[in-house]
PDB file of N, CA and C in Angstrom:
ATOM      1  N   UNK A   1       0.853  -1.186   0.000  1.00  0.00           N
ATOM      2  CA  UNK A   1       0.000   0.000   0.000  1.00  0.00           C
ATOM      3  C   UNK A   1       0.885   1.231   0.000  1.00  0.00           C
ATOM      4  N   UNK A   2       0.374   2.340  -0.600  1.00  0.00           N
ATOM      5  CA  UNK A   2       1.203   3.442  -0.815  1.00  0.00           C
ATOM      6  C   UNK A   2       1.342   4.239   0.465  1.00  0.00           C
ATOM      7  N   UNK A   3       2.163   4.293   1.037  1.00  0.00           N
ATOM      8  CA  UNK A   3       2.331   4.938   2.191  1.00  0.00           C
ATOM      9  C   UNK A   3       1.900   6.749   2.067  1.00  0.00           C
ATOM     10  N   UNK A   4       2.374   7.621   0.760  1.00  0.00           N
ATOM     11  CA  UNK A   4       1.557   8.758   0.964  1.00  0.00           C
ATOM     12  C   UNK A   4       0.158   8.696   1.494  1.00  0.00           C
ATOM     13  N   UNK A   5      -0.554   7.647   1.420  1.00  0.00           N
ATOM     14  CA  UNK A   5      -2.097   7.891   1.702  1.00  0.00           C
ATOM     15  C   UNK A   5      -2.396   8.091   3.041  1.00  0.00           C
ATOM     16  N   UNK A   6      -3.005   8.815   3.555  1.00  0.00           N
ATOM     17  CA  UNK A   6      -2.992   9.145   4.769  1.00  0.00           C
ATOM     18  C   UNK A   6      -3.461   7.823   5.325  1.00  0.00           C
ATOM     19  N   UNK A   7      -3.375   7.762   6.596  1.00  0.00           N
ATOM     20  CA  UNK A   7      -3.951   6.123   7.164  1.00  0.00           C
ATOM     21  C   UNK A   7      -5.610   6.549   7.151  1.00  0.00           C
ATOM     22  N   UNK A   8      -6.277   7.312   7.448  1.00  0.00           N
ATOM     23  CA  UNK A   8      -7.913   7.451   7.539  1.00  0.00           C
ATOM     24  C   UNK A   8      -8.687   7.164   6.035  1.00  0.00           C
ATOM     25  N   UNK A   9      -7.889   7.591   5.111  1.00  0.00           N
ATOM     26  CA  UNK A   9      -8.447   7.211   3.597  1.00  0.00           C
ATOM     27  C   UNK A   9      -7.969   6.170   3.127  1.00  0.00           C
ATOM     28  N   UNK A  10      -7.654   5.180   3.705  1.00  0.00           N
ATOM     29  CA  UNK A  10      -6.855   3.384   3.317  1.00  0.00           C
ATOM     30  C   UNK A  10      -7.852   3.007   3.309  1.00  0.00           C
ATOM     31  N   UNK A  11      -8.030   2.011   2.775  1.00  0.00           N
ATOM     32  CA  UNK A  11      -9.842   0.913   3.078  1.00  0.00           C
ATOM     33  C   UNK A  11      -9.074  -0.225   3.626  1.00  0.00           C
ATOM     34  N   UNK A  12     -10.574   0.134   4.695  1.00  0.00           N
ATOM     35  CA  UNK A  12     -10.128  -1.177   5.899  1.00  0.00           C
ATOM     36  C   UNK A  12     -10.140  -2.866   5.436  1.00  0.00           C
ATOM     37  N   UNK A  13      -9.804  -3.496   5.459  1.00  0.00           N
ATOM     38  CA  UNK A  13      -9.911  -4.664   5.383  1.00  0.00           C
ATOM     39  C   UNK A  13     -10.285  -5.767   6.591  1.00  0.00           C
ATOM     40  N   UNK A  14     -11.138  -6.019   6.074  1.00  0.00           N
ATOM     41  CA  UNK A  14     -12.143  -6.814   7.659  1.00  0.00           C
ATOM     42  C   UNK A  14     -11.174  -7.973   7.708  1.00  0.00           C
ATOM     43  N   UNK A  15     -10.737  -7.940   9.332  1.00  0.00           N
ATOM     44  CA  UNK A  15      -9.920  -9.377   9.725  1.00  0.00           C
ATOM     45  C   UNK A  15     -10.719 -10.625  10.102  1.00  0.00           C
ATOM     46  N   UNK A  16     -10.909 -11.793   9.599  1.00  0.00           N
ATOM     47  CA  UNK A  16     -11.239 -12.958   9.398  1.00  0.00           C
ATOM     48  C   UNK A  16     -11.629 -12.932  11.477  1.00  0.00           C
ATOM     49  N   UNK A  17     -12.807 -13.370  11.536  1.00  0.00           N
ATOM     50  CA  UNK A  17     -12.833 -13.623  12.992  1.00  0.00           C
ATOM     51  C   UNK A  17     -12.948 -11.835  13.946  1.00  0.00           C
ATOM     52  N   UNK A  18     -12.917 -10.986  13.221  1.00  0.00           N
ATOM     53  CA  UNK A  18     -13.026  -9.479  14.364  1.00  0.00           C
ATOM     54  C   UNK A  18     -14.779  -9.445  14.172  1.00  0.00           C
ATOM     55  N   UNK A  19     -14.898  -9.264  15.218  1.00  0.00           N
ATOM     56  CA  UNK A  19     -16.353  -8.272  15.232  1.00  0.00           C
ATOM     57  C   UNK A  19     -16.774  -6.996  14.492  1.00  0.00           C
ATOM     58  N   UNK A  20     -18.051  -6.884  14.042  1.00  0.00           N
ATOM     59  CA  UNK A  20     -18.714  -5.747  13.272  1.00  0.00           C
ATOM     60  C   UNK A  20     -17.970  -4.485  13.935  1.00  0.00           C
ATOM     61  N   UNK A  21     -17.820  -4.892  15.542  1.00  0.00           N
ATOM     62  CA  UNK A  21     -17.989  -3.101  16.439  1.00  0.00           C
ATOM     63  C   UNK A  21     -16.448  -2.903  16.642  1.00  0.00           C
ATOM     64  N   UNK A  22     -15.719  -3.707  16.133  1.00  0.00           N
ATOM     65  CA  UNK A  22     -13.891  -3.267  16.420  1.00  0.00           C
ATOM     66  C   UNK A  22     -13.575  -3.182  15.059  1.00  0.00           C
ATOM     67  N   UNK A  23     -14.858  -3.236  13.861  1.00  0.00           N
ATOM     68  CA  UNK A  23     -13.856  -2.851  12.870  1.00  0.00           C
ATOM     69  C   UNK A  23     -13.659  -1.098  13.034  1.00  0.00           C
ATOM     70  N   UNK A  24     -12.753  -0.905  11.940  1.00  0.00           N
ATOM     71  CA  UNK A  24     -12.310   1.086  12.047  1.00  0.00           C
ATOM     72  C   UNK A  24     -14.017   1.490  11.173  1.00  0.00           C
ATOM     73  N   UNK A  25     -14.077   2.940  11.229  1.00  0.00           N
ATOM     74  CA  UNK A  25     -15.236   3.845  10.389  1.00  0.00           C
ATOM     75  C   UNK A  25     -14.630   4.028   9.243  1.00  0.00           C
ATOM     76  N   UNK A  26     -16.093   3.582   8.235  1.00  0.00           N
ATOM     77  CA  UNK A  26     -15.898   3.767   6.543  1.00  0.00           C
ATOM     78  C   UNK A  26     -14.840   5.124   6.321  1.00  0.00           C
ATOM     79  N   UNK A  27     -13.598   4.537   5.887  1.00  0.00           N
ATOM     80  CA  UNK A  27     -12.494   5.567   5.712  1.00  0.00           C
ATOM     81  C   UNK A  27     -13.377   6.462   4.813  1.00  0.00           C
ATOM     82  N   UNK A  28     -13.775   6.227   3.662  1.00  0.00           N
ATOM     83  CA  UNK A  28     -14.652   7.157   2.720  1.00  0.00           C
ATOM     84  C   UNK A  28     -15.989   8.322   3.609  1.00  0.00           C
ATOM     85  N   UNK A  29     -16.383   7.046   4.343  1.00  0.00           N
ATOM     86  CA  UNK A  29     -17.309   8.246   4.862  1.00  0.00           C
ATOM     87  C   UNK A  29     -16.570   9.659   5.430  1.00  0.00           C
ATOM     88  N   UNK A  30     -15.664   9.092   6.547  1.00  0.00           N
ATOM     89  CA  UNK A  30     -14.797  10.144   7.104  1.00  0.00           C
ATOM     90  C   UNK A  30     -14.662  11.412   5.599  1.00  0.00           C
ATOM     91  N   UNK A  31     -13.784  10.859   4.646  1.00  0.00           N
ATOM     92  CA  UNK A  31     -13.560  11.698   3.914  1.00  0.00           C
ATOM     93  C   UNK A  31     -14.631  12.019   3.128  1.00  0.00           C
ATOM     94  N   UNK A  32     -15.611  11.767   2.837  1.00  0.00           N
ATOM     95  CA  UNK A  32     -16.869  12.585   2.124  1.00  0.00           C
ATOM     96  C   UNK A  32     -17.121  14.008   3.381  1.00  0.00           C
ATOM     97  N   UNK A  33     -17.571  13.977   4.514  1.00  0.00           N
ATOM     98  CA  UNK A  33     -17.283  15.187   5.725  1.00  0.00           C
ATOM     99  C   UNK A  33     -16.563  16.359   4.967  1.00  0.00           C
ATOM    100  N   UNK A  34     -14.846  15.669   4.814  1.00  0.00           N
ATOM    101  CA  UNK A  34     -14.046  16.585   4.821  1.00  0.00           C
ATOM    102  C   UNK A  34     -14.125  17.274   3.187  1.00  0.00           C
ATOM    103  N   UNK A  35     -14.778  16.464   2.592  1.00  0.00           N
ATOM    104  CA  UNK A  35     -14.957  16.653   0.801  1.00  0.00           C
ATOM    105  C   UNK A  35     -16.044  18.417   1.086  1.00  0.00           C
ATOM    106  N   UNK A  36     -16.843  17.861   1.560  1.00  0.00           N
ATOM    107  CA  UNK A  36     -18.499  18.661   1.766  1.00  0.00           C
ATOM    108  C   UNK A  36     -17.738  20.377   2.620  1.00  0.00           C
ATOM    109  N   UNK A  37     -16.525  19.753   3.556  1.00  0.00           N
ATOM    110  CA  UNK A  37     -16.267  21.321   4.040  1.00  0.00           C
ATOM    111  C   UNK A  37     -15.441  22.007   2.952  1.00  0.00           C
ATOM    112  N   UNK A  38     -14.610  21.376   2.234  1.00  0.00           N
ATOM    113  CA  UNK A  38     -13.909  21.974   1.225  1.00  0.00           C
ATOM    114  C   UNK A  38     -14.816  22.708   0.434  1.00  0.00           C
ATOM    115  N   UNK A  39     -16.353  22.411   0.423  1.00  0.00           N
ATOM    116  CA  UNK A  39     -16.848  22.604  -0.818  1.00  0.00           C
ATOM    117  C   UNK A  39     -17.360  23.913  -0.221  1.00  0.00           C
ATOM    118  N   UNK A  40     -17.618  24.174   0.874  1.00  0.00           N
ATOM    119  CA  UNK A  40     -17.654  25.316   1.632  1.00  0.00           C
ATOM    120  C   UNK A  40     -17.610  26.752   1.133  1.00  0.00           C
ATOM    121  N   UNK A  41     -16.207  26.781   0.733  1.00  0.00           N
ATOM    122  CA  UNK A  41     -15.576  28.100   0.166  1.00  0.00           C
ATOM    123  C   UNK A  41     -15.793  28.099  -1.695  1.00  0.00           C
ATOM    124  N   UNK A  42     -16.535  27.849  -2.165  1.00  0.00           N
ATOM    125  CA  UNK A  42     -16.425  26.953  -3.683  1.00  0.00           C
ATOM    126  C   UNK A  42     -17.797  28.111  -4.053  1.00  0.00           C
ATOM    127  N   UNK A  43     -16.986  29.211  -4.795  1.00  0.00           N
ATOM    128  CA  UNK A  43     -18.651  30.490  -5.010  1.00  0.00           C
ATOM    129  C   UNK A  43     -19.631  30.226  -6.477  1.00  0.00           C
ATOM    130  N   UNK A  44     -20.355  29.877  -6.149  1.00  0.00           N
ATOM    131  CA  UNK A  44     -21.637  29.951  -7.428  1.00  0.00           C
ATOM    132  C   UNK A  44     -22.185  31.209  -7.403  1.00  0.00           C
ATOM    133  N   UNK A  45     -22.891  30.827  -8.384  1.00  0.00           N
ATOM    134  CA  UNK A  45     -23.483  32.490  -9.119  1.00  0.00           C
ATOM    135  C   UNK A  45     -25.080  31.955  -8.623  1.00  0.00           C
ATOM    136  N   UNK A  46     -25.720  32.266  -7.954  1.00  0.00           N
ATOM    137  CA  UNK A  46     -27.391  32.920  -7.648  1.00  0.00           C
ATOM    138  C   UNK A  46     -27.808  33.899  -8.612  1.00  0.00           C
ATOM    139  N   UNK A  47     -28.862  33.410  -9.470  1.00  0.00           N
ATOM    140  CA  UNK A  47     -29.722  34.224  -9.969  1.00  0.00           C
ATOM    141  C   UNK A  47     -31.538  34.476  -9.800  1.00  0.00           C
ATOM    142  N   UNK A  48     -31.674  35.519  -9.493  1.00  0.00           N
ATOM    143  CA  UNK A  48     -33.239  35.722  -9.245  1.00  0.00           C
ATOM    144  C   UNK A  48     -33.696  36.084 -10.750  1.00  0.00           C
ATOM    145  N   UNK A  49     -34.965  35.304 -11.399  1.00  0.00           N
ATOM    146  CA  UNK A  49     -35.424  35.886 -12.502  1.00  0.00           C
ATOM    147  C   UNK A  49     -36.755  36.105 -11.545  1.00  0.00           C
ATOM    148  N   UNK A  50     -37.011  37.343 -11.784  1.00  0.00           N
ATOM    149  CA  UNK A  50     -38.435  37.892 -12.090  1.00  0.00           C
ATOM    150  C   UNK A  50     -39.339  37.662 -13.479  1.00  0.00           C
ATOM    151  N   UNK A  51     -38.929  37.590 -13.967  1.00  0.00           N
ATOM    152  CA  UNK A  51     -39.888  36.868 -15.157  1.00  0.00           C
ATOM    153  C   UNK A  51     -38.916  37.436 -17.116  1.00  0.00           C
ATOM    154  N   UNK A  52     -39.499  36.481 -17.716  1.00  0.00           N
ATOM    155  CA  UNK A  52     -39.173  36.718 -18.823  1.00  0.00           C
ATOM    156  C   UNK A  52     -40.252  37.104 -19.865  1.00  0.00           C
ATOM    157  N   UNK A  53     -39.315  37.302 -21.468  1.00  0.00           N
ATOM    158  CA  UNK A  53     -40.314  37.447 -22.288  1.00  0.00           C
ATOM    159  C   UNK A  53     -39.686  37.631 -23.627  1.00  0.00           C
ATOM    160  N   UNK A  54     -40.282  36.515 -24.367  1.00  0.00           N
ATOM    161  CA  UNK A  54     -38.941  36.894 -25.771  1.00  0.00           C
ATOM    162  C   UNK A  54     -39.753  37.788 -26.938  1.00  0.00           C
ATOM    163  N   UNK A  55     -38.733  38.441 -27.406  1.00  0.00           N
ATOM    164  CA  UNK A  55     -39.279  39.443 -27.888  1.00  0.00           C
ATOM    165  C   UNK A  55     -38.213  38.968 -29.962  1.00  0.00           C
ATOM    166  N   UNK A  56     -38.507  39.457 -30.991  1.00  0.00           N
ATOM    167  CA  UNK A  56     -37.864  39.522 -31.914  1.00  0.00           C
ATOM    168  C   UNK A  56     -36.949  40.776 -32.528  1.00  0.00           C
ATOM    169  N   UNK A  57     -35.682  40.472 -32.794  1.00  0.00           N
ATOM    170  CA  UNK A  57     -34.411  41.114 -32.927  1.00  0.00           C
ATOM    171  C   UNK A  57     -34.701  42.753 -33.191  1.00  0.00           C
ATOM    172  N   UNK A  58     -36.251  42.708 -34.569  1.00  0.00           N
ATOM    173  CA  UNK A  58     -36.487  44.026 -34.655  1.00  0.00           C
ATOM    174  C   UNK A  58     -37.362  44.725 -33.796  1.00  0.00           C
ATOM    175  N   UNK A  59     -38.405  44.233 -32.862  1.00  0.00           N
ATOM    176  CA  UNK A  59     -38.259  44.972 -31.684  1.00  0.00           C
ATOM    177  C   UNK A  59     -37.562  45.334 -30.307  1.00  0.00           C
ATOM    178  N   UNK A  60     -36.585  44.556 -30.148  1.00  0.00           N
ATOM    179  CA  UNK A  60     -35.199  45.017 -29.207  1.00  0.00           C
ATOM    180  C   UNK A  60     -34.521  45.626 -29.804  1.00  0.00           C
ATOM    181  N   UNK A  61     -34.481  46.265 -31.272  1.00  0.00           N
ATOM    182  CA  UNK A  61     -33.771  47.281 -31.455  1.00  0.00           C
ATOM    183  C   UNK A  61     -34.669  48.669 -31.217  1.00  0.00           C
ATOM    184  N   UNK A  62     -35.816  48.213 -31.299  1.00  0.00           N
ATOM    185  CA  UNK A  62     -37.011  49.623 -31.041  1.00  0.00           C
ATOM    186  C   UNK A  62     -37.146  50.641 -29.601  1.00  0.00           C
ATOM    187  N   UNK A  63     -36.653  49.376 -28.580  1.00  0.00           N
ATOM    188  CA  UNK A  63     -36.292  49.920 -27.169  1.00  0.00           C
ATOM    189  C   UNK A  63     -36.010  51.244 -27.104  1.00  0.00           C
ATOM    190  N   UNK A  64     -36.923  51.599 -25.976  1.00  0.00           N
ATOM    191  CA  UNK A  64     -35.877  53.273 -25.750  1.00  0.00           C
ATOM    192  C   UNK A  64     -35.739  53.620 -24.472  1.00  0.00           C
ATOM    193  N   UNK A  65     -34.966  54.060 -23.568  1.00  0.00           N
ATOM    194  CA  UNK A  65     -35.000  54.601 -22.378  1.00  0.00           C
ATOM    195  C   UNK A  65     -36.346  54.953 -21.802  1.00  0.00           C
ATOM    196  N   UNK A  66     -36.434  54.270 -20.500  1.00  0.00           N
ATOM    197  CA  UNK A  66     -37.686  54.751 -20.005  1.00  0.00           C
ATOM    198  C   UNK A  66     -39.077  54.078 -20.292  1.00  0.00           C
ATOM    199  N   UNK A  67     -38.660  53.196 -20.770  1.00  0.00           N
ATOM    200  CA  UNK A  67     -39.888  52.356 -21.583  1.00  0.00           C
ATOM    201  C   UNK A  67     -40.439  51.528 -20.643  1.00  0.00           C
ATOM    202  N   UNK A  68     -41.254  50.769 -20.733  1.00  0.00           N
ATOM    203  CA  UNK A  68     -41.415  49.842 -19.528  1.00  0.00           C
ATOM    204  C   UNK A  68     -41.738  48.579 -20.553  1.00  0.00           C
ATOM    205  N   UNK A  69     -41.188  47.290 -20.031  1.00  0.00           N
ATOM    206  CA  UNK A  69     -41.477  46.031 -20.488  1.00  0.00           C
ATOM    207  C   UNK A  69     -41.841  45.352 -19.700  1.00  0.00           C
ATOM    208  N   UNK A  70     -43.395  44.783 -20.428  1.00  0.00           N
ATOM    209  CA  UNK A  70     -44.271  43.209 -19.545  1.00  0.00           C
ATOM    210  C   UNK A  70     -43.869  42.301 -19.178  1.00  0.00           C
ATOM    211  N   UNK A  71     -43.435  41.801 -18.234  1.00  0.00           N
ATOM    212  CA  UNK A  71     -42.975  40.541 -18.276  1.00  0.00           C
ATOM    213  C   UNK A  71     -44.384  39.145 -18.233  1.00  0.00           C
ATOM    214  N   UNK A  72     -43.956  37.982 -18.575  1.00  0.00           N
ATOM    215  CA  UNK A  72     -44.980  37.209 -18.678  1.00  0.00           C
ATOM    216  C   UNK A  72     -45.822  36.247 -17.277  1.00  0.00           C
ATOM    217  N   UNK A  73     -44.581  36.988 -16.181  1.00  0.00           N
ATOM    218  CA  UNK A  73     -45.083  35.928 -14.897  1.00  0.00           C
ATOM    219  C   UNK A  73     -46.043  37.387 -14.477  1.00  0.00           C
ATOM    220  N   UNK A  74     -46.756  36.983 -13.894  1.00  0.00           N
ATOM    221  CA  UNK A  74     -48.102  38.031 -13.494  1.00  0.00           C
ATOM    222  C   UNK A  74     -47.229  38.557 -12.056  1.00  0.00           C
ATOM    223  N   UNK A  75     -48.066  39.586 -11.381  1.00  0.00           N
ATOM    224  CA  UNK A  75     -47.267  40.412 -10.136  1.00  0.00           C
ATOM    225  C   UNK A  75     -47.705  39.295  -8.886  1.00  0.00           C
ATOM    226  N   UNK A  76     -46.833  38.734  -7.671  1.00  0.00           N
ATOM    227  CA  UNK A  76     -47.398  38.190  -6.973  1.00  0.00           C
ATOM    228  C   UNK A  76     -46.835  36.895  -6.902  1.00  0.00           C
ATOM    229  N   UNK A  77     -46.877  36.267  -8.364  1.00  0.00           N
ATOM    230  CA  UNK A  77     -46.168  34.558  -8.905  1.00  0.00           C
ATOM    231  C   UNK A  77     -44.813  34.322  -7.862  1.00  0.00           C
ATOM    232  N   UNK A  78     -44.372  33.423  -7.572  1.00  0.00           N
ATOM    233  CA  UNK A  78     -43.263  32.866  -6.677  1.00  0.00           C
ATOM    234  C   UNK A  78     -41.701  33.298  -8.083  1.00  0.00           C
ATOM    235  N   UNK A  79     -41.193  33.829  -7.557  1.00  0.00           N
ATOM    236  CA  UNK A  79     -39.429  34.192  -8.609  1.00  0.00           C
ATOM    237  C   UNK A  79     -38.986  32.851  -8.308  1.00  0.00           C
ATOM    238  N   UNK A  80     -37.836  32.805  -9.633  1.00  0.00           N
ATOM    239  CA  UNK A  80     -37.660  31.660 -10.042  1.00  0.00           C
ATOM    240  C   UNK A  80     -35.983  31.782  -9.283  1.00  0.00           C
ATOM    241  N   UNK A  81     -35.288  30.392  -8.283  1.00  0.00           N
ATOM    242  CA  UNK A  81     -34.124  31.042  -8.151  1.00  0.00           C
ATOM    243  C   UNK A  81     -33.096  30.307  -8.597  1.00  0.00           C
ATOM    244  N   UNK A  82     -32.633  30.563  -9.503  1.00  0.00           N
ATOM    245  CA  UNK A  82     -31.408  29.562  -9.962  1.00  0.00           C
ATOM    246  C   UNK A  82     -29.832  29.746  -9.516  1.00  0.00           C
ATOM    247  N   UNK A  83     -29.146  28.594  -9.476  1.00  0.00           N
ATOM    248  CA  UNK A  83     -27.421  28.896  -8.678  1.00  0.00           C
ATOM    249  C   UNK A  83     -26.984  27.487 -10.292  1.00  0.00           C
ATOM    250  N   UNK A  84     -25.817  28.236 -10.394  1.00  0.00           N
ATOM    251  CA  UNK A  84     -25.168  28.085 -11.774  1.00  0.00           C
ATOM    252  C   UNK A  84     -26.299  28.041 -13.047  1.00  0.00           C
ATOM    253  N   UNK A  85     -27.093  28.266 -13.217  1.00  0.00           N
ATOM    254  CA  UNK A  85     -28.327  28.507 -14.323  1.00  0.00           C
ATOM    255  C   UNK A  85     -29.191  27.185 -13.815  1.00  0.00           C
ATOM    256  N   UNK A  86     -29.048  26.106 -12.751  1.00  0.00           N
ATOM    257  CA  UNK A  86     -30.053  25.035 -12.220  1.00  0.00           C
ATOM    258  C   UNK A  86     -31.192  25.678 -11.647  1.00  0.00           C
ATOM    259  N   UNK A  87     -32.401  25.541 -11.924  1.00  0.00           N
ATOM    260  CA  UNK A  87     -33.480  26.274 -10.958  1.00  0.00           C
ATOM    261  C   UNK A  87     -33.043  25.455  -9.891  1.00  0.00           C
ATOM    262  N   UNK A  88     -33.017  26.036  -8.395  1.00  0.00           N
ATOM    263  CA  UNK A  88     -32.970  25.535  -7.192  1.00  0.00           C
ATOM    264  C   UNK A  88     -34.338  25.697  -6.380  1.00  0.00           C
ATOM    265  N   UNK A  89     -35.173  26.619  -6.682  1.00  0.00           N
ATOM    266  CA  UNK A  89     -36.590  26.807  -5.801  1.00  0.00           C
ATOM    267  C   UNK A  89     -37.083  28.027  -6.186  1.00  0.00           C
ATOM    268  N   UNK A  90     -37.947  28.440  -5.534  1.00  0.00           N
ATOM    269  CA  UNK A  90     -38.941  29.620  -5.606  1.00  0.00           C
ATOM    270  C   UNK A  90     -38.946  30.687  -4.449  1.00  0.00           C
ATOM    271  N   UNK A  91     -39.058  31.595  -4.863  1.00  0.00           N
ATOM    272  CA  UNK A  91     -39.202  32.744  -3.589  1.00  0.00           C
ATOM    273  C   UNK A  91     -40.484  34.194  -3.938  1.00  0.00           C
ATOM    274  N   UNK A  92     -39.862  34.932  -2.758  1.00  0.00           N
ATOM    275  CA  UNK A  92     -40.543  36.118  -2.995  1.00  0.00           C
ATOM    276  C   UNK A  92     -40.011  37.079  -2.913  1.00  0.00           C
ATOM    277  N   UNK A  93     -39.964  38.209  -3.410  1.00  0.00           N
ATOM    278  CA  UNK A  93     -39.069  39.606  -3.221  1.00  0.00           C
ATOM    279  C   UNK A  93     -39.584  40.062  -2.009  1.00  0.00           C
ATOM    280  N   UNK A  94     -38.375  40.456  -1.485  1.00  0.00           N
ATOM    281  CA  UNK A  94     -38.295  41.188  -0.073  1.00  0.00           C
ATOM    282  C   UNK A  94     -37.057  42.449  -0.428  1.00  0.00           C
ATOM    283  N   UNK A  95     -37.367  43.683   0.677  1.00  0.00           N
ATOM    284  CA  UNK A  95     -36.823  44.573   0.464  1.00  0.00           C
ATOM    285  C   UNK A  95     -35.509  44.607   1.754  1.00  0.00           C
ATOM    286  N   UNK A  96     -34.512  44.390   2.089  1.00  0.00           N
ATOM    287  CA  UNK A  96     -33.916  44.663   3.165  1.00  0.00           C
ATOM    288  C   UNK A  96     -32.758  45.690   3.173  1.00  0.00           C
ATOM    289  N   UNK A  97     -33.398  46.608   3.899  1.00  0.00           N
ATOM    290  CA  UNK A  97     -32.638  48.291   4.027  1.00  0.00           C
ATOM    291  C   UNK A  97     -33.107  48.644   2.723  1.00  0.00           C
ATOM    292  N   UNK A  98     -31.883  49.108   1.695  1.00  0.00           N
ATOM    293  CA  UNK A  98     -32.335  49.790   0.659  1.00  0.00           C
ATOM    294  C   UNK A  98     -31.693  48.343  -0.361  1.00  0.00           C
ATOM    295  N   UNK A  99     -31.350  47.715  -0.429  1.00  0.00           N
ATOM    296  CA  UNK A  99     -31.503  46.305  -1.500  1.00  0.00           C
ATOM    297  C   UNK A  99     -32.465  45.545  -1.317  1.00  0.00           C
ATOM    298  N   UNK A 100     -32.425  44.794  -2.548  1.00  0.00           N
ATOM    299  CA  UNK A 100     -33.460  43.775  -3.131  1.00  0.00           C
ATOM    300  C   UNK A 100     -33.307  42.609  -2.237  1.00  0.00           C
ATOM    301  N   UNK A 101     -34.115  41.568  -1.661  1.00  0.00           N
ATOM    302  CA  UNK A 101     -33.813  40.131  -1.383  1.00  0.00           C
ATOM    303  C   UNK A 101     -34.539  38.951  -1.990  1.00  0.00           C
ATOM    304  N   UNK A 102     -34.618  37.754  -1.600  1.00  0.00           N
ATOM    305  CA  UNK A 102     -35.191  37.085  -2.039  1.00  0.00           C
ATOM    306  C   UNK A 102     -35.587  35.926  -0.395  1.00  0.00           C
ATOM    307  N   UNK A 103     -36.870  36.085  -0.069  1.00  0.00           N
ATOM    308  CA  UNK A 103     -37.145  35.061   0.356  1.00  0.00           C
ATOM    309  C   UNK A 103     -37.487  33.939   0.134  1.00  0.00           C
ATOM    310  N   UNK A 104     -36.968  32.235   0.030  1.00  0.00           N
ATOM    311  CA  UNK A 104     -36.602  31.481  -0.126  1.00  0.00           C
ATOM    312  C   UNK A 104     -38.330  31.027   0.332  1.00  0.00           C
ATOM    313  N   UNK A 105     -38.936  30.051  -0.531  1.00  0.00           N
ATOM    314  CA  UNK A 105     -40.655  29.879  -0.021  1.00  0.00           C
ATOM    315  C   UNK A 105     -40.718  28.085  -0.605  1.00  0.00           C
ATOM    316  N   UNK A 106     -39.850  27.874  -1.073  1.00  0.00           N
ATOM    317  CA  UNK A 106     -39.585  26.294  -1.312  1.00  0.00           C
ATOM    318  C   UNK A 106     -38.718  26.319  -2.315  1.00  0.00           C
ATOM    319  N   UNK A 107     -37.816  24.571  -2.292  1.00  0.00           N
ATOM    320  CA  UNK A 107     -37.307  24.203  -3.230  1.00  0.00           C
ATOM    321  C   UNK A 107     -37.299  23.294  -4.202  1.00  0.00           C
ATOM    322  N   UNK A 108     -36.696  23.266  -5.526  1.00  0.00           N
ATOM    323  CA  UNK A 108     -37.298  22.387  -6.367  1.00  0.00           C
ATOM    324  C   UNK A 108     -36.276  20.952  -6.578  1.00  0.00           C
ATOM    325  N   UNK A 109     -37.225  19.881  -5.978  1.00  0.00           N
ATOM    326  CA  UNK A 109     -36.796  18.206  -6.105  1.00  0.00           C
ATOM    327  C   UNK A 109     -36.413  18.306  -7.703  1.00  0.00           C
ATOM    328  N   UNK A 110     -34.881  17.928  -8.204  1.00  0.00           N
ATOM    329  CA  UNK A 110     -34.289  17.783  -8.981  1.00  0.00           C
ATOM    330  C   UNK A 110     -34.610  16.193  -9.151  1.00  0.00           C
ATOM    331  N   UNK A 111     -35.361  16.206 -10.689  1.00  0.00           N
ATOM    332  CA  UNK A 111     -36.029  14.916 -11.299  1.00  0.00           C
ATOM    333  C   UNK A 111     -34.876  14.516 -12.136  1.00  0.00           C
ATOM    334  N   UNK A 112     -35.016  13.131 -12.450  1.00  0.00           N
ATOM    335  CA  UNK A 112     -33.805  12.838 -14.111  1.00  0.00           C
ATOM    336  C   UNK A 112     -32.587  12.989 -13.493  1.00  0.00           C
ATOM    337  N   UNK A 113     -31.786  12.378 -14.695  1.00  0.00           N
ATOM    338  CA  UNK A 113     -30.629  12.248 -14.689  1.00  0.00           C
ATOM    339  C   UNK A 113     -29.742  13.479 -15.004  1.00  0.00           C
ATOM    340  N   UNK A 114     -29.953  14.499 -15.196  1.00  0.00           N
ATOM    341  CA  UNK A 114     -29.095  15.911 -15.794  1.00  0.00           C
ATOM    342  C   UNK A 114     -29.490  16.251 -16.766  1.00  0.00           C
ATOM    343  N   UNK A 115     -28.036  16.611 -17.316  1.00  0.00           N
ATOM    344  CA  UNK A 115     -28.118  17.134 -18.694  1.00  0.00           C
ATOM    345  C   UNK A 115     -28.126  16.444 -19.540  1.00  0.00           C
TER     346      UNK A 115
END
């Protein structure tokens, strides 16, 4: 066995005749813990959409300052909140001090296999 490996991430090997309760703890489990704190400091991007609305090339050039655009989710609807472009759940706008927030009102059970 390679001696760099720390002794806690070795896989144990059950001795012929030991009991369930003197074997050592799933070296892996230990290190999944220490995986999950690393991941700690690891920054994603949060995005709040308030709603969308697609529009065609020659009216986004028509835009003008000051204009106001509809969006298609009605006033009230739960915002959509996504972290790396994944929807993660739903919220509601909240105001705290003078910025925007998002209160967190459920999240969304990730179905399927991915991408």
């Amino acid at each position: 066995m390679d001696s760099n490996v720390p002794a806690e991430l070795r896989p144990s090997v059950p001795v012929a005749g030991a009991s369930a309760s003197s074997s050592p703890v799933n070296p892996m489990a230990a290190a999944r813990g220490d995986i999950f704190s690393l991941l700690n400091d690891v920054e994603v991007e949060v995005t709040l959409e308030i709603g969308r609305r697609r529009f065609r090339i020659a009216d986004v050039l028509k835009l003008a300052v000051g204009q106001t655009l509809e969006l298609a989710k009605a006033a009230g609807e739960p915002l959509d909140v996504f972290v790396n472009g994944q929807l993660l759940g739903r919220g509601e706008a909240v105001v705290v001090g003078d910025r925007y927030g998002v209160r967190i009102t459920e999240f969304v059970a990730k179905t399927g296999g991915g991408k």
